[in-house]
N, C-alpha and C. Protein backbone atom coordinates (compact mmCIF):
# COMPACT_ATOMS: atom_id res chain seq x y z
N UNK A 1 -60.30 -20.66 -22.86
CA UNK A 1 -61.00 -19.41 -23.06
C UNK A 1 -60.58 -18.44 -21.97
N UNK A 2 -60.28 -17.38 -22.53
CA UNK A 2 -59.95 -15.69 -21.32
C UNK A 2 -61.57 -14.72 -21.43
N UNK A 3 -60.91 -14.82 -20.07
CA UNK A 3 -62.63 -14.28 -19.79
C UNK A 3 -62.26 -12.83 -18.73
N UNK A 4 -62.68 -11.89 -19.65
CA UNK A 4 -62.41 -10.34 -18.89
C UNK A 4 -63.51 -9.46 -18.87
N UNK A 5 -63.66 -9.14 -17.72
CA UNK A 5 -64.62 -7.89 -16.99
C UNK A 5 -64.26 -6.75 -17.50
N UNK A 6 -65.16 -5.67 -18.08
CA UNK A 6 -64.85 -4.74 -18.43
C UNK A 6 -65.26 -3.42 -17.72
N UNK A 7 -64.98 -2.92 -16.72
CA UNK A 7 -65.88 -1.07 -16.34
C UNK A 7 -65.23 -0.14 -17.52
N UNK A 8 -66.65 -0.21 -18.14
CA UNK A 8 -66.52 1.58 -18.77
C UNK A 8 -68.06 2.73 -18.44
N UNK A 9 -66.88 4.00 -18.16
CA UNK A 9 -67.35 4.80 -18.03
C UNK A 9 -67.50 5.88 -19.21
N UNK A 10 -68.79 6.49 -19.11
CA UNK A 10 -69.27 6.84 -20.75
C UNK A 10 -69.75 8.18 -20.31
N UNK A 11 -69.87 9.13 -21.46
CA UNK A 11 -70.55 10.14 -21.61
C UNK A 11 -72.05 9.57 -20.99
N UNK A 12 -72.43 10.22 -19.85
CA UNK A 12 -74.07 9.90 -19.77
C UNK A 12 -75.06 9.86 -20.43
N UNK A 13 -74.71 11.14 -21.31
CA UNK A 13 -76.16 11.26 -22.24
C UNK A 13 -75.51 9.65 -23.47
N UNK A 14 -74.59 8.94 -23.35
CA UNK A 14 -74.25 8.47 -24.51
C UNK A 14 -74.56 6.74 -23.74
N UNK A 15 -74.98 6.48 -23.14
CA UNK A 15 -74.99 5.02 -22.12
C UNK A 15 -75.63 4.25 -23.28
N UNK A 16 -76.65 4.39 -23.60
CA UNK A 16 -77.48 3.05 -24.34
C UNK A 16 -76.88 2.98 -25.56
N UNK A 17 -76.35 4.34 -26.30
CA UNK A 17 -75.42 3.92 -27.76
C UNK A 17 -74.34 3.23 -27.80
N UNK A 18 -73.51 3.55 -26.43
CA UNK A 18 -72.10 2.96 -26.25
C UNK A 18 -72.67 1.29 -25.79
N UNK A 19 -73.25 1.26 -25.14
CA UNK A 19 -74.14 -0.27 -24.69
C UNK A 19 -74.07 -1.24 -25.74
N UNK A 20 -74.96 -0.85 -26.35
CA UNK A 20 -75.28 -1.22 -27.89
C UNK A 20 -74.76 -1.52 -28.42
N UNK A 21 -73.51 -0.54 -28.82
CA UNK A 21 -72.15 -0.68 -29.70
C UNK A 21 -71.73 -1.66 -29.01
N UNK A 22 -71.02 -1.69 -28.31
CA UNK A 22 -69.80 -2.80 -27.44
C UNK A 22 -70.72 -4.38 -27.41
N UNK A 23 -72.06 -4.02 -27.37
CA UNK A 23 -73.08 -5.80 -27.06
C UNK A 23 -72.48 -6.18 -28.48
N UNK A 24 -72.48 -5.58 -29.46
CA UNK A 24 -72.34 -6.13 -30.97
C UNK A 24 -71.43 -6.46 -31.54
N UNK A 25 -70.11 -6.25 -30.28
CA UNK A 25 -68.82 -6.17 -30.80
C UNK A 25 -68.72 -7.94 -30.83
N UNK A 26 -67.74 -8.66 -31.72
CA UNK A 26 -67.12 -10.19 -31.57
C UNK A 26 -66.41 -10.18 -30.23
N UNK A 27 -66.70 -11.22 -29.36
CA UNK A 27 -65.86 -11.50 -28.21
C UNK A 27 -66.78 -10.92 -26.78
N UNK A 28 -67.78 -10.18 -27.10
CA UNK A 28 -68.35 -9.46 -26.00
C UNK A 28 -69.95 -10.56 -25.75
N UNK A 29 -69.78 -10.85 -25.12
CA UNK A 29 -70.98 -11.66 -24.54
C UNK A 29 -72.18 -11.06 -23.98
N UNK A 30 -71.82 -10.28 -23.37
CA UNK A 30 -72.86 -9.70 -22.40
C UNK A 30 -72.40 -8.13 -22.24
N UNK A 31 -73.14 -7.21 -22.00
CA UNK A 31 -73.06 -5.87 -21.50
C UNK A 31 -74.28 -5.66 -20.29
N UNK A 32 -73.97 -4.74 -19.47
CA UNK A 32 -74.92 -4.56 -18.23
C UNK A 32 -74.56 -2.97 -18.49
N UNK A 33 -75.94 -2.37 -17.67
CA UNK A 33 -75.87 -0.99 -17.22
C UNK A 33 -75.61 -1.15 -15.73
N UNK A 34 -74.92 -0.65 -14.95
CA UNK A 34 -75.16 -1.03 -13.50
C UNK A 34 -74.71 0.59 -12.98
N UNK A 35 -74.81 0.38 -11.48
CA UNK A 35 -74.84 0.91 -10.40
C UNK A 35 -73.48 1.23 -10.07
N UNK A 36 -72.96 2.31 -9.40
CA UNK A 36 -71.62 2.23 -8.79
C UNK A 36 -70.82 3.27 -9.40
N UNK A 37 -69.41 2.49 -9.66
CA UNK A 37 -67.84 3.28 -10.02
C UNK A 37 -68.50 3.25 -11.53
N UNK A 38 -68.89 2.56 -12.18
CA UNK A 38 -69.08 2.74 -13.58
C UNK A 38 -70.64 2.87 -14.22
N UNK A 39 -70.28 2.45 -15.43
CA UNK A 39 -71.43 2.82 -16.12
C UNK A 39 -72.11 1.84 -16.74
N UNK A 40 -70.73 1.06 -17.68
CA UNK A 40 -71.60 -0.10 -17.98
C UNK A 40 -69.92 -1.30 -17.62
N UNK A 41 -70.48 -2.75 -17.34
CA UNK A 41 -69.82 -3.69 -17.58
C UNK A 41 -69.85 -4.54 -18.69
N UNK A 42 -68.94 -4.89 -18.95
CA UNK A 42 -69.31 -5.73 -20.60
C UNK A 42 -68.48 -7.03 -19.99
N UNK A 43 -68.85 -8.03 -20.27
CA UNK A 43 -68.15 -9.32 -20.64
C UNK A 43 -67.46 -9.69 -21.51
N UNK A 44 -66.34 -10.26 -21.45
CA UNK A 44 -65.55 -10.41 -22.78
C UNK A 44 -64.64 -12.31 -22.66
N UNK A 45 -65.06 -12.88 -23.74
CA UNK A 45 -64.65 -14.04 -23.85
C UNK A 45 -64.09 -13.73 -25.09
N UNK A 46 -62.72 -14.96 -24.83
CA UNK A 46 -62.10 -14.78 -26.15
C UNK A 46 -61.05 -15.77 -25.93
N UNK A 47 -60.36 -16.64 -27.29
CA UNK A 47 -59.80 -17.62 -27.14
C UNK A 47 -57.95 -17.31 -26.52
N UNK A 48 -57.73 -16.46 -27.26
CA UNK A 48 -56.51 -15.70 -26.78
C UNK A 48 -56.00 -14.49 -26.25
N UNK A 49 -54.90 -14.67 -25.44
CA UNK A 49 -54.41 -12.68 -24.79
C UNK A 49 -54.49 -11.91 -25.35
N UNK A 50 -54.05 -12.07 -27.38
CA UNK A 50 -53.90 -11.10 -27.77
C UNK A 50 -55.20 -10.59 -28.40
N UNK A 51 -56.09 -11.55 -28.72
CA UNK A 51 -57.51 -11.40 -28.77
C UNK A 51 -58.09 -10.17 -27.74
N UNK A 52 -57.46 -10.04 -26.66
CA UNK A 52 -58.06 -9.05 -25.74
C UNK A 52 -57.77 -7.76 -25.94
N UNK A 53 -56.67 -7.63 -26.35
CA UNK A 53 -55.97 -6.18 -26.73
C UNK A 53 -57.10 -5.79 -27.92
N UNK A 54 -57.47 -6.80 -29.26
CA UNK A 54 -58.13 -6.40 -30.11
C UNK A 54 -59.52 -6.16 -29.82
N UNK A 55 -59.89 -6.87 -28.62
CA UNK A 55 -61.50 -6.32 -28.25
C UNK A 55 -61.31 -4.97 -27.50
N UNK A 56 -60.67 -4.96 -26.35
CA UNK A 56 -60.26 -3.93 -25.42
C UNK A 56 -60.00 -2.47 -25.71
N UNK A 57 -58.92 -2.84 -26.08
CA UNK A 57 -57.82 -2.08 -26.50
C UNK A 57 -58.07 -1.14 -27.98
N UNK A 58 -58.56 -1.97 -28.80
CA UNK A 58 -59.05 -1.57 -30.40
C UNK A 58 -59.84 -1.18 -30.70
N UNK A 59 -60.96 -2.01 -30.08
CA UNK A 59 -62.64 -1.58 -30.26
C UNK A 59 -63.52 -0.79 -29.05
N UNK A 60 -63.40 -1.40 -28.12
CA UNK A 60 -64.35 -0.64 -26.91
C UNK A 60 -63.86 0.82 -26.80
N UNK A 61 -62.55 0.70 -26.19
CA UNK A 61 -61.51 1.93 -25.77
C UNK A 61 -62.01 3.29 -26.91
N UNK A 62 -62.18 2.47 -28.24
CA UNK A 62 -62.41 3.74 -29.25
C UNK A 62 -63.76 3.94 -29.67
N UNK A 63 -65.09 3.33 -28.89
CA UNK A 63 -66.18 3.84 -29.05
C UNK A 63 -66.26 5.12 -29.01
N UNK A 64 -67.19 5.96 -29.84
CA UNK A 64 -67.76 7.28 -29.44
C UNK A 64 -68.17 7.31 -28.05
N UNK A 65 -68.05 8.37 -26.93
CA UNK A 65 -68.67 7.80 -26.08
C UNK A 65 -68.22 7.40 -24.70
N UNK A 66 -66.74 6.44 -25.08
CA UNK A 66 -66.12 5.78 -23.81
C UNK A 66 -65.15 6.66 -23.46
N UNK A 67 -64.89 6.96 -22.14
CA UNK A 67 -64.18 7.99 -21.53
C UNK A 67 -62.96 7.32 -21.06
N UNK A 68 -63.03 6.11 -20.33
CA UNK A 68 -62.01 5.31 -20.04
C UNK A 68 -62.65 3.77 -19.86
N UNK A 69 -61.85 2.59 -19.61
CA UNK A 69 -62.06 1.29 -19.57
C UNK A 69 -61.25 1.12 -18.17
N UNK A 70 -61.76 0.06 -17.31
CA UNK A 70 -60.85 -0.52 -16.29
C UNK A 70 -61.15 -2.31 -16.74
N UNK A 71 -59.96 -2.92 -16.73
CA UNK A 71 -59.76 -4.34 -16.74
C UNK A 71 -59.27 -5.48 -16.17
N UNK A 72 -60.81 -6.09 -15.74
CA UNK A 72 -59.92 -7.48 -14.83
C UNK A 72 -60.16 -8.82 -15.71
N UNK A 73 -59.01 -9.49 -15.58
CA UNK A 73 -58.81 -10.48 -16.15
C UNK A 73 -59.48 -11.90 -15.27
N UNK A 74 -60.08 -12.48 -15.86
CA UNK A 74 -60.70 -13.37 -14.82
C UNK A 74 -59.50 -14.91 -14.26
N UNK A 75 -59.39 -15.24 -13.50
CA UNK A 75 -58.10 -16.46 -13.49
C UNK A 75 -59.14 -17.87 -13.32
N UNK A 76 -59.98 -18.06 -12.74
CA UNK A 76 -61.21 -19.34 -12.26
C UNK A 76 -62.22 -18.89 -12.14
N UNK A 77 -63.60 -19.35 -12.62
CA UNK A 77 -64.63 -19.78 -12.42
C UNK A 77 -65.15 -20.40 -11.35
N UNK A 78 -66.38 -19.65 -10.61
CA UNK A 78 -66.66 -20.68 -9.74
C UNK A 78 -67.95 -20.61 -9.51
N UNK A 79 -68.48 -21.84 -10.57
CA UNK A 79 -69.93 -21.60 -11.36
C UNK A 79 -70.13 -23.16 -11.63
N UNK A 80 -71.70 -23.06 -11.24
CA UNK A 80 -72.45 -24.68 -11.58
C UNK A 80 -72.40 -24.64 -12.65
N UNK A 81 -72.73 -23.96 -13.70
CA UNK A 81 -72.89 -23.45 -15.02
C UNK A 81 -71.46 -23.97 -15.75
N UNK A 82 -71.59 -24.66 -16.89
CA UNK A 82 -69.99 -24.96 -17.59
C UNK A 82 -70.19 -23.97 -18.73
N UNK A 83 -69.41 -22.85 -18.35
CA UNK A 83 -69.45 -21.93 -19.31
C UNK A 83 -68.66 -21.52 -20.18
N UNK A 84 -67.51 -22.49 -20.18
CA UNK A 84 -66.68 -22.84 -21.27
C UNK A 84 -67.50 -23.49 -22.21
N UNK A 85 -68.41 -24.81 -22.06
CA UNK A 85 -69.25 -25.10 -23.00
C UNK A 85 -70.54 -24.28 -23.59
N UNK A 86 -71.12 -23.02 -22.58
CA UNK A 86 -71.83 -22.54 -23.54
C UNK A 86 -71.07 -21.63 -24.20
N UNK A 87 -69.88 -21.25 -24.45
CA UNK A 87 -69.67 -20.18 -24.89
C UNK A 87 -68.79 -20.77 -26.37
N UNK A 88 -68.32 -21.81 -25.99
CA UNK A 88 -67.38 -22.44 -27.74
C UNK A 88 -68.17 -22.51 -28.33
N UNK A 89 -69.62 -22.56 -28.66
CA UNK A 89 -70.48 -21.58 -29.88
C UNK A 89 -69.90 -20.88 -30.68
N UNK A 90 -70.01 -19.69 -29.94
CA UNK A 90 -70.01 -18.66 -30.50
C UNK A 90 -68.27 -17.86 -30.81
N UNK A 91 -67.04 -18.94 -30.90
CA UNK A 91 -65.91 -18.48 -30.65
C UNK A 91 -65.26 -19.11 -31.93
N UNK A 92 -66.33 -19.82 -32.45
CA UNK A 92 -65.77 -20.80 -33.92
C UNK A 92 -65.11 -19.56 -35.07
N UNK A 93 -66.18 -18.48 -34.79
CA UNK A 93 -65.89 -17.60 -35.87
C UNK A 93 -64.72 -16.88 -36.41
């Protein structure tokens, strides 16, 4: 499993629609509003590289809303949590 951090920065008045949108997207696990350089972070699991371009690249990037994306690719885990097993759930699809 590839596991990528997402900062996007959004139209302000547009934060909880773009939120919303991207939580619902396939491959996105989690979204946060936070503090800082951005606006929101999204989580992104997915079985393959090119899988990332199609979450990233295809879907988020072209929300109404998103102004730009920054992306880190995660390389290790370093978590009590086996979160490769909770997440092959939801990756069958």
């Amino acid at each position: 499993m590839l596991t990528a951090i997402v900062l996007i920065d959004t139209e302000p008045h547009l934060i909880p629609e773009v939120a919303s949108q991207v939580a619902s997207m396939a491959g996105v696990s989690e979204v946060y509003s936070v503090t800082g350089k951005a606006d929101l972070v999204a989580m992104v699991r997915v079985k393959e590289h090119d899988d990332l371009a199609d979450v990233i690249a295809d879907k988020i990037s072209k929300v109404d809303g998103v102004l730009r994306t920054e992306t880190f690719i995660a390389f290790r885990a370093y978590s009590e949590v086996d979160l490769e097993q909770a997440f092959a759930l939801g990756l069958d699809d």
